[in-house]
PDB file of N, CA and C in Angstrom:
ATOM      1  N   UNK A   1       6.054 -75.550  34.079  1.00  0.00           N
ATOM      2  CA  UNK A   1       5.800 -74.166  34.428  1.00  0.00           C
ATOM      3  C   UNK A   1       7.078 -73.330  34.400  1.00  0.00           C
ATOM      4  N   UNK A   2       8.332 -73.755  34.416  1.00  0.00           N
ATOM      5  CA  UNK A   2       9.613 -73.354  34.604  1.00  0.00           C
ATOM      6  C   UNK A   2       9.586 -72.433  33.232  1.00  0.00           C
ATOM      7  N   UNK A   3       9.214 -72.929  32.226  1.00  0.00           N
ATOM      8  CA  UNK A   3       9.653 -72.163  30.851  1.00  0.00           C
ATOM      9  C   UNK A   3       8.352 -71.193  30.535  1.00  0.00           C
ATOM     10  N   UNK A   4       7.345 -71.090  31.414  1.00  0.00           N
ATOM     11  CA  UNK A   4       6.241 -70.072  31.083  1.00  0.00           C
ATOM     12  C   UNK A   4       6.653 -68.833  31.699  1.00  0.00           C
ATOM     13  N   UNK A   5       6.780 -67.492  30.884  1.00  0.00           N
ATOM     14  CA  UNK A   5       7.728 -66.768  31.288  1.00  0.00           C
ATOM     15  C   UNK A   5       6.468 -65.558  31.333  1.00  0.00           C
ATOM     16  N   UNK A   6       5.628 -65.183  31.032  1.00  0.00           N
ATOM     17  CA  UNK A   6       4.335 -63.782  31.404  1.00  0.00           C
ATOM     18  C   UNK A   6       3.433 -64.649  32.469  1.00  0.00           C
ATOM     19  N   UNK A   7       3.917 -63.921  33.819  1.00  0.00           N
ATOM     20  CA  UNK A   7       2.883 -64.242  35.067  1.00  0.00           C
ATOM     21  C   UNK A   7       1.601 -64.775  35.208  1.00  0.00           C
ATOM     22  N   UNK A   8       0.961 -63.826  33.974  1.00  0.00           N
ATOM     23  CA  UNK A   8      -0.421 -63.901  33.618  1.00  0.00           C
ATOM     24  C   UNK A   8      -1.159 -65.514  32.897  1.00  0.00           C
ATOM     25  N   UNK A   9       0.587 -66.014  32.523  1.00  0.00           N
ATOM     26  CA  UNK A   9       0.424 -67.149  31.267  1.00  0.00           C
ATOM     27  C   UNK A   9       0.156 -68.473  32.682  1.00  0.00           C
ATOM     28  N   UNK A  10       1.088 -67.898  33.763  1.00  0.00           N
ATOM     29  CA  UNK A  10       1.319 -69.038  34.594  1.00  0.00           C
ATOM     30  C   UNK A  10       0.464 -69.322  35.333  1.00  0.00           C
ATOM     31  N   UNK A  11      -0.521 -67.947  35.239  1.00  0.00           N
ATOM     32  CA  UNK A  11      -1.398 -68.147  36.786  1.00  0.00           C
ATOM     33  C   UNK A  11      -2.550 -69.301  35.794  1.00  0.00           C
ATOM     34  N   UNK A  12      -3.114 -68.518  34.468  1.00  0.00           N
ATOM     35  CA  UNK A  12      -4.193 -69.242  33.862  1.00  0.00           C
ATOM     36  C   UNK A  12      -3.756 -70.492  33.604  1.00  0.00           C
ATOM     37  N   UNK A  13      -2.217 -71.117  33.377  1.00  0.00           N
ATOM     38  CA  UNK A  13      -1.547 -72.499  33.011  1.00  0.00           C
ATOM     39  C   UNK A  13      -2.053 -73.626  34.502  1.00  0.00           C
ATOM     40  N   UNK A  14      -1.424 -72.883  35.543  1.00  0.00           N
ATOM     41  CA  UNK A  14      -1.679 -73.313  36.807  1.00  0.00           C
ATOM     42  C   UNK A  14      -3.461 -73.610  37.267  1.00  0.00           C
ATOM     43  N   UNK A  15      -4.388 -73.498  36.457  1.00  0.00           N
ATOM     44  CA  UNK A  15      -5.197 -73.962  36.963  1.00  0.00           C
ATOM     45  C   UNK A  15      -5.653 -74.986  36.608  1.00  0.00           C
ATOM     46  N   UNK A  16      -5.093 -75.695  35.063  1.00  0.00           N
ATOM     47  CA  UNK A  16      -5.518 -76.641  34.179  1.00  0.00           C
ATOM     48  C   UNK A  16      -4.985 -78.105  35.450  1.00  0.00           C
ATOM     49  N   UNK A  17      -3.828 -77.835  36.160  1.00  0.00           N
ATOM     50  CA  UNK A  17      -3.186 -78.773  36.980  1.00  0.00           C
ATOM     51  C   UNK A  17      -4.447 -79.460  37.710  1.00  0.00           C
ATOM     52  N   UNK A  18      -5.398 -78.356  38.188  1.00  0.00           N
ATOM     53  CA  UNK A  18      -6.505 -78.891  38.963  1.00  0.00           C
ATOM     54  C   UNK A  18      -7.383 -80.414  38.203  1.00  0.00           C
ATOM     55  N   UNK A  19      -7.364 -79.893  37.077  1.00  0.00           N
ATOM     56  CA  UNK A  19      -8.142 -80.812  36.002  1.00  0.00           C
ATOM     57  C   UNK A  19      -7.262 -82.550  36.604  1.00  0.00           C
ATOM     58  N   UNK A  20      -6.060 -82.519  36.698  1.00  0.00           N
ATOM     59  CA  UNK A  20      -5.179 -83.749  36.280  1.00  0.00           C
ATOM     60  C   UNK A  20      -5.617 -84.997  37.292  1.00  0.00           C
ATOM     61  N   UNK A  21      -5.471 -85.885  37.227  1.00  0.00           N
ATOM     62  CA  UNK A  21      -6.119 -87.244  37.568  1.00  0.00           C
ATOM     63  C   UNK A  21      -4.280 -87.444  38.447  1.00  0.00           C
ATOM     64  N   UNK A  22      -4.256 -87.862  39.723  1.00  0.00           N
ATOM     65  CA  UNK A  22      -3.396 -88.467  40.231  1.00  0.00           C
ATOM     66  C   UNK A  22      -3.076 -89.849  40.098  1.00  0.00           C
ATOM     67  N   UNK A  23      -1.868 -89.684  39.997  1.00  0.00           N
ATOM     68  CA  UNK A  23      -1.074 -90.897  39.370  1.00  0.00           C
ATOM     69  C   UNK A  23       0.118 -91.659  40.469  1.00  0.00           C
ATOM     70  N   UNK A  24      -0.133 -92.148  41.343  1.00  0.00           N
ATOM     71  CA  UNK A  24       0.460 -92.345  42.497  1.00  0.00           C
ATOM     72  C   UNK A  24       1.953 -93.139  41.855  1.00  0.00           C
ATOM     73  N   UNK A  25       3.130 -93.021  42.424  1.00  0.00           N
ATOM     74  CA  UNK A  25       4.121 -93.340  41.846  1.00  0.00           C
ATOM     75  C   UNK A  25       5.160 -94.453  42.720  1.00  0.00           C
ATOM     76  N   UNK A  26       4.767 -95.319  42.578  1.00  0.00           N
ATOM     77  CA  UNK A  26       5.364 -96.714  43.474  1.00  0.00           C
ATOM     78  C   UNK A  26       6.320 -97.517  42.723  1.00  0.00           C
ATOM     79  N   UNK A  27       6.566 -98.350  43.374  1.00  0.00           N
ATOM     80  CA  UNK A  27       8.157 -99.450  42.306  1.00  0.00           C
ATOM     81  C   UNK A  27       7.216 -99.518  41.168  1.00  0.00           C
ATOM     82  N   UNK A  28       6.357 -99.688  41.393  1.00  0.00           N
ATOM     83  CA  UNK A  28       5.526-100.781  39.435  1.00  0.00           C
ATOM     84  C   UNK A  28       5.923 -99.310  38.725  1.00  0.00           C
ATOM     85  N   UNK A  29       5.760 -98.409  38.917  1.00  0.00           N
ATOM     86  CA  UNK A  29       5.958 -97.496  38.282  1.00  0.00           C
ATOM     87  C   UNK A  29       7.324 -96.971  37.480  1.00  0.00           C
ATOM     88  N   UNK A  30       8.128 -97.291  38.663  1.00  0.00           N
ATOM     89  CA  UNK A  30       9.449 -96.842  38.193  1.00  0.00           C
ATOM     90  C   UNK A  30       9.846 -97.885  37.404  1.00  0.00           C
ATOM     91  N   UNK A  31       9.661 -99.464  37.778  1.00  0.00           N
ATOM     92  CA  UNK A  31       9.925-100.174  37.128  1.00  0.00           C
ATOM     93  C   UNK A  31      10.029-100.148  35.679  1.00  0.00           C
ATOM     94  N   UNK A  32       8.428 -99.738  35.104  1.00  0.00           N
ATOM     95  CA  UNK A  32       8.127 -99.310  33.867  1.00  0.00           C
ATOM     96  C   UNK A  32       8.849 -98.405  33.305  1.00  0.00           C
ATOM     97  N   UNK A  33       9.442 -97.117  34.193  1.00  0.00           N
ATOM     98  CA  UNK A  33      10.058 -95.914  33.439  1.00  0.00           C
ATOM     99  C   UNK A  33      11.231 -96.982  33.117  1.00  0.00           C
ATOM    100  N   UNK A  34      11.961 -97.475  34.152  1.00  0.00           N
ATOM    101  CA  UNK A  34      13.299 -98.478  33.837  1.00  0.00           C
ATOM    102  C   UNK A  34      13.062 -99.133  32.429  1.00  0.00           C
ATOM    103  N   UNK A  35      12.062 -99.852  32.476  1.00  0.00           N
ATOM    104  CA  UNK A  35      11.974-100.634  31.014  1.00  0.00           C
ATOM    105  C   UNK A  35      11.560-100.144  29.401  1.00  0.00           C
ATOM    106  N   UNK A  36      11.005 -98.778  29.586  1.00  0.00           N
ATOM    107  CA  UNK A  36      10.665 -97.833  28.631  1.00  0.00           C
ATOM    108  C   UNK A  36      12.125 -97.485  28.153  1.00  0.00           C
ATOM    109  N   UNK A  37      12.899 -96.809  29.073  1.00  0.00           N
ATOM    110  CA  UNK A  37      14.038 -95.875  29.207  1.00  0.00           C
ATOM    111  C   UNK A  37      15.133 -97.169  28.278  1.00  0.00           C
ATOM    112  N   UNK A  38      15.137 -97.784  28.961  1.00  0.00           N
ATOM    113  CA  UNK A  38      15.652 -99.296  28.437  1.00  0.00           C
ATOM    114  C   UNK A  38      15.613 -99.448  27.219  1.00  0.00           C
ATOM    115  N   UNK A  39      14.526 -99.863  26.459  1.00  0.00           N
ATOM    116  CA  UNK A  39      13.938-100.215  25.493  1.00  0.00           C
ATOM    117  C   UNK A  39      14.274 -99.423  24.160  1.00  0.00           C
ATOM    118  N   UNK A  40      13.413 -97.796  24.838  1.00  0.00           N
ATOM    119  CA  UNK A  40      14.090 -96.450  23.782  1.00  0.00           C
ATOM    120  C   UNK A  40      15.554 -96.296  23.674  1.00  0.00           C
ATOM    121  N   UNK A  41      16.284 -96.147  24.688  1.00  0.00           N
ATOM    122  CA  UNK A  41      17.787 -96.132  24.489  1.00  0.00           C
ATOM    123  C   UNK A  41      18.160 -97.040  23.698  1.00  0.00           C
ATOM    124  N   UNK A  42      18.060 -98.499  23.654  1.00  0.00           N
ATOM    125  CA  UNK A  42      18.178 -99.343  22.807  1.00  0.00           C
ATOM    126  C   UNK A  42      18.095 -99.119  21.411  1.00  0.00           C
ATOM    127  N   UNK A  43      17.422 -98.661  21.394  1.00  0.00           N
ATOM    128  CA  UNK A  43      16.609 -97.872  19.430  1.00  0.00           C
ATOM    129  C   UNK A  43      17.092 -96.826  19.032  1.00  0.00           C
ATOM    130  N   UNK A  44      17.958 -96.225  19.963  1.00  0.00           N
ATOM    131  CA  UNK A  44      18.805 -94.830  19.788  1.00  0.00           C
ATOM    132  C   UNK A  44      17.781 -93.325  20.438  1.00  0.00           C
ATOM    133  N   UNK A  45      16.589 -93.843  21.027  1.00  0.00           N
ATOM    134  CA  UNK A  45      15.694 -93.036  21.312  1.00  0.00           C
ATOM    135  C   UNK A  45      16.196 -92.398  23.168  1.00  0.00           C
ATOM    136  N   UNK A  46      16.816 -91.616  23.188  1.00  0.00           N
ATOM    137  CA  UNK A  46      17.256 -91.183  24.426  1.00  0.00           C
ATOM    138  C   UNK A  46      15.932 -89.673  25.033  1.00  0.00           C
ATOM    139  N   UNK A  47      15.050 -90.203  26.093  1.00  0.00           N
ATOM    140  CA  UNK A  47      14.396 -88.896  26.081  1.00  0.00           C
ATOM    141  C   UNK A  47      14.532 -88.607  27.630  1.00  0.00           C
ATOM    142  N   UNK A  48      14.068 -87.561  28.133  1.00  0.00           N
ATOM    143  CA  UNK A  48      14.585 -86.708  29.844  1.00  0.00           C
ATOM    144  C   UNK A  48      13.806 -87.802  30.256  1.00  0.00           C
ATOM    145  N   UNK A  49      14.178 -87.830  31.536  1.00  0.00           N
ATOM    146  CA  UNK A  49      13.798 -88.514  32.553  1.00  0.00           C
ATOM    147  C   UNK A  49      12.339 -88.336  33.427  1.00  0.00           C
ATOM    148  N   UNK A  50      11.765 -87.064  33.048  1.00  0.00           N
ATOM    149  CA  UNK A  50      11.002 -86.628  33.304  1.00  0.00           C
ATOM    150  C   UNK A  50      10.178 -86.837  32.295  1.00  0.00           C
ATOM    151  N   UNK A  51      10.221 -87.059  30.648  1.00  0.00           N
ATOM    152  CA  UNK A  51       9.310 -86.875  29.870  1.00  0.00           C
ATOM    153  C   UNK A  51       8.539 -88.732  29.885  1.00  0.00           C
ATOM    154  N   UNK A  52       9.627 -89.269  30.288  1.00  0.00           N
ATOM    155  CA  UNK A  52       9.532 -91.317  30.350  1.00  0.00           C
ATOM    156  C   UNK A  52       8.521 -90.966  31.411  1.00  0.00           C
ATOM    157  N   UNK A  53       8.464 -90.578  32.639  1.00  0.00           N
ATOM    158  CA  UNK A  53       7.915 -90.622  34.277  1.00  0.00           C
ATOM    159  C   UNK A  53       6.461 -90.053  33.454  1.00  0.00           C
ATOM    160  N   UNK A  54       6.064 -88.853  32.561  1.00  0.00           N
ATOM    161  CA  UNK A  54       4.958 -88.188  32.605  1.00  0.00           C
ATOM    162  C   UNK A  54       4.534 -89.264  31.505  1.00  0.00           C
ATOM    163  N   UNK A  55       5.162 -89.836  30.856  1.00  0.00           N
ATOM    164  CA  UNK A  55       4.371 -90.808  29.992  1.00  0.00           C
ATOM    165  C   UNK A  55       4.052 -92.321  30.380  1.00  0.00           C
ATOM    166  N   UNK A  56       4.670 -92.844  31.635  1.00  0.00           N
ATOM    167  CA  UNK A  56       4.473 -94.191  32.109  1.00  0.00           C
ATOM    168  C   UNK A  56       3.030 -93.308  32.811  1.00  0.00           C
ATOM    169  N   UNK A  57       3.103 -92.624  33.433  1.00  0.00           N
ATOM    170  CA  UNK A  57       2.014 -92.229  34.818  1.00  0.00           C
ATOM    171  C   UNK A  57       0.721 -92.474  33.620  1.00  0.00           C
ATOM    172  N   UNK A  58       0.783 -91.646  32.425  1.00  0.00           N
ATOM    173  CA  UNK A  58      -0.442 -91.319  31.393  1.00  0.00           C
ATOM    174  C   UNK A  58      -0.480 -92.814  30.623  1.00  0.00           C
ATOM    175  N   UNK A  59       0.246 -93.721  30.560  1.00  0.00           N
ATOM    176  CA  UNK A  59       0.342 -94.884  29.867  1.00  0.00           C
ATOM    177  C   UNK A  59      -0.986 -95.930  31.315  1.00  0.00           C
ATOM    178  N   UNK A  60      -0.572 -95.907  32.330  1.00  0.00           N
ATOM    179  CA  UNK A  60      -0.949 -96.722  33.439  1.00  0.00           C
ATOM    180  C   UNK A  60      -2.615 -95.853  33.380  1.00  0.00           C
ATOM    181  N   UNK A  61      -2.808 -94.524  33.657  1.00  0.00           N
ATOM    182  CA  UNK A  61      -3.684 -93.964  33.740  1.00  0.00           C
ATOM    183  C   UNK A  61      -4.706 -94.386  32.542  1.00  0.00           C
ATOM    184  N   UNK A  62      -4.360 -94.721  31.534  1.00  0.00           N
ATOM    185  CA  UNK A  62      -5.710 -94.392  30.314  1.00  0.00           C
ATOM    186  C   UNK A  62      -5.856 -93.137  29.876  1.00  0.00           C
ATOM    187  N   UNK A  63      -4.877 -92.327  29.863  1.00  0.00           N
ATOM    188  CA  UNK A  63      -4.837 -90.238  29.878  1.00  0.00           C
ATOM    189  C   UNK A  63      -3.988 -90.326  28.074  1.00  0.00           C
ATOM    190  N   UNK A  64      -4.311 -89.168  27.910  1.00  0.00           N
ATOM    191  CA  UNK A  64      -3.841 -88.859  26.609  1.00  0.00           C
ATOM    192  C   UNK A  64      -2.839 -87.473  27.601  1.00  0.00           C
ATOM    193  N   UNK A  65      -1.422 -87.745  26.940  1.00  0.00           N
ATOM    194  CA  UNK A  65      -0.638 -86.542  27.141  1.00  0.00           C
ATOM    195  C   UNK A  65      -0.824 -85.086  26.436  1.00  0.00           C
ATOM    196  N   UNK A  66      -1.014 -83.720  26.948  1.00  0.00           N
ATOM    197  CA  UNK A  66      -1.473 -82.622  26.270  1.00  0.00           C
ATOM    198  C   UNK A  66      -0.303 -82.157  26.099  1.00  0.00           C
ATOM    199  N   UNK A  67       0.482 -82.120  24.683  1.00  0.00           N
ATOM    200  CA  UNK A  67       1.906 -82.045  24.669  1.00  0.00           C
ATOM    201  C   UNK A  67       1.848 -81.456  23.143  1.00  0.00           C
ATOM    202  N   UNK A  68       3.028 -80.466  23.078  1.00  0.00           N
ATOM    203  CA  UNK A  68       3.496 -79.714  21.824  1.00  0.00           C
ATOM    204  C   UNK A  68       5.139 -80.529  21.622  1.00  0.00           C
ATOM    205  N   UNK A  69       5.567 -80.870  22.903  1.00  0.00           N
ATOM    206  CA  UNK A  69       6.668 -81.954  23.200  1.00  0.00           C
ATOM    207  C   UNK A  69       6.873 -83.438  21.712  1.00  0.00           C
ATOM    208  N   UNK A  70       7.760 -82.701  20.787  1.00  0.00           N
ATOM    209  CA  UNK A  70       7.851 -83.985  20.268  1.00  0.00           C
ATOM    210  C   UNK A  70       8.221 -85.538  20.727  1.00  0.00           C
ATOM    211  N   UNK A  71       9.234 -85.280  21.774  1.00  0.00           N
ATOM    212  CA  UNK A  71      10.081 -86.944  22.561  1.00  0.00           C
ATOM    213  C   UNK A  71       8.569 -87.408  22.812  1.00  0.00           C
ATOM    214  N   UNK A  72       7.361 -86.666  22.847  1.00  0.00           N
ATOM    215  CA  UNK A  72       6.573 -87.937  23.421  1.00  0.00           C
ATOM    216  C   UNK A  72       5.834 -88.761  22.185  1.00  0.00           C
ATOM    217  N   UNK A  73       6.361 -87.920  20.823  1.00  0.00           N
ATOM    218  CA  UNK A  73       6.206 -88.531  19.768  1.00  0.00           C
ATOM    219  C   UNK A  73       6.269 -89.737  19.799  1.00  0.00           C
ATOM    220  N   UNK A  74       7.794 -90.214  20.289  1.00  0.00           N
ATOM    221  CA  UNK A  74       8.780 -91.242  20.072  1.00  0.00           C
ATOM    222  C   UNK A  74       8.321 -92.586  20.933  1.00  0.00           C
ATOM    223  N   UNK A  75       7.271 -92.212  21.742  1.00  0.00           N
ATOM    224  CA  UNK A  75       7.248 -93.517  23.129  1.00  0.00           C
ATOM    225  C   UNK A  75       5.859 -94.044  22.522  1.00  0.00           C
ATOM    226  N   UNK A  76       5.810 -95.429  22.051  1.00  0.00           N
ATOM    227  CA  UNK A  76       5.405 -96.218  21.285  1.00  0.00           C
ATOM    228  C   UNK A  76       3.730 -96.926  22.497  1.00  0.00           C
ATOM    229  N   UNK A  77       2.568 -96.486  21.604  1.00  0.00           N
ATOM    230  CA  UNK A  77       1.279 -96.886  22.047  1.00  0.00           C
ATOM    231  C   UNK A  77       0.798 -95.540  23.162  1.00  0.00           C
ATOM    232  N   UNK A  78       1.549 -94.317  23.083  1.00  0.00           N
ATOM    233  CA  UNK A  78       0.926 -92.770  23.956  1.00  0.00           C
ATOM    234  C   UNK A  78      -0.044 -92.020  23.338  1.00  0.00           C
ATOM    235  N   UNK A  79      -1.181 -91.736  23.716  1.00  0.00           N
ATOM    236  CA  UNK A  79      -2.206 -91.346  23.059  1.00  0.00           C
ATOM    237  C   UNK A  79      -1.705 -89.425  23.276  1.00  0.00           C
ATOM    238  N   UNK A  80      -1.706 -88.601  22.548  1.00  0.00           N
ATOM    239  CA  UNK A  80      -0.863 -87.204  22.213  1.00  0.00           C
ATOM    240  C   UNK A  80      -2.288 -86.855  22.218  1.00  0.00           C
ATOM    241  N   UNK A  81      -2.637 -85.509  22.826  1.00  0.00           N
ATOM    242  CA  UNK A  81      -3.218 -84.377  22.193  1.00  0.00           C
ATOM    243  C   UNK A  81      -2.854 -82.905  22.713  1.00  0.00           C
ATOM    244  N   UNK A  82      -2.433 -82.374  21.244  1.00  0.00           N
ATOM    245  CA  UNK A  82      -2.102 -80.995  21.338  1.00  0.00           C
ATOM    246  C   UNK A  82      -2.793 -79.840  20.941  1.00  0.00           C
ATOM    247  N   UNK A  83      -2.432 -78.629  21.431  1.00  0.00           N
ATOM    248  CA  UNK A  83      -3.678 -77.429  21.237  1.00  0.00           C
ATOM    249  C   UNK A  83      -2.876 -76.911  20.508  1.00  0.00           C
TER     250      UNK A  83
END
């Protein structure tokens, strides 16, 4: 929401959040970001720290990420759909 910059964009953006399935975030979790983060760096694939966290949560979930975001290109078995 940080980079949605017309009020109007944020209020209608802000309601899709309601839609989202909670993804509770415990060691197994981080663990995974650790071993993703791991793995990609290894391959030369360096992505935010935040984009690894929204793709382990959607990896564990069964969720397809709704992303224009290429780095989530890069994270190997993420189901992508973009508008």
């Amino acid at each position: 929401m940080r980079g949605v910059v017309r009020p109007e964009s944020r209020k209608q953006l802000s309601s899709f959040f309601d839609l989202l399935a909670p993804v509770p975030i415990d060691h197994l979790i981080w663990q995974a970001v650790e071993n993703l983060a791991w793995q990609l760096d290894r391959s030369g694939r360096v992505l935010p720290l935040l984009d690894l966290v929204i793709a382990v949560c959607a990896l564990h979930a069964g969720a397809a990420v709704l992303t224009n975001d290429k780095h989530f290109t890069l994270i190997p078995q993420l189901e992508l759909a973009s508008w």
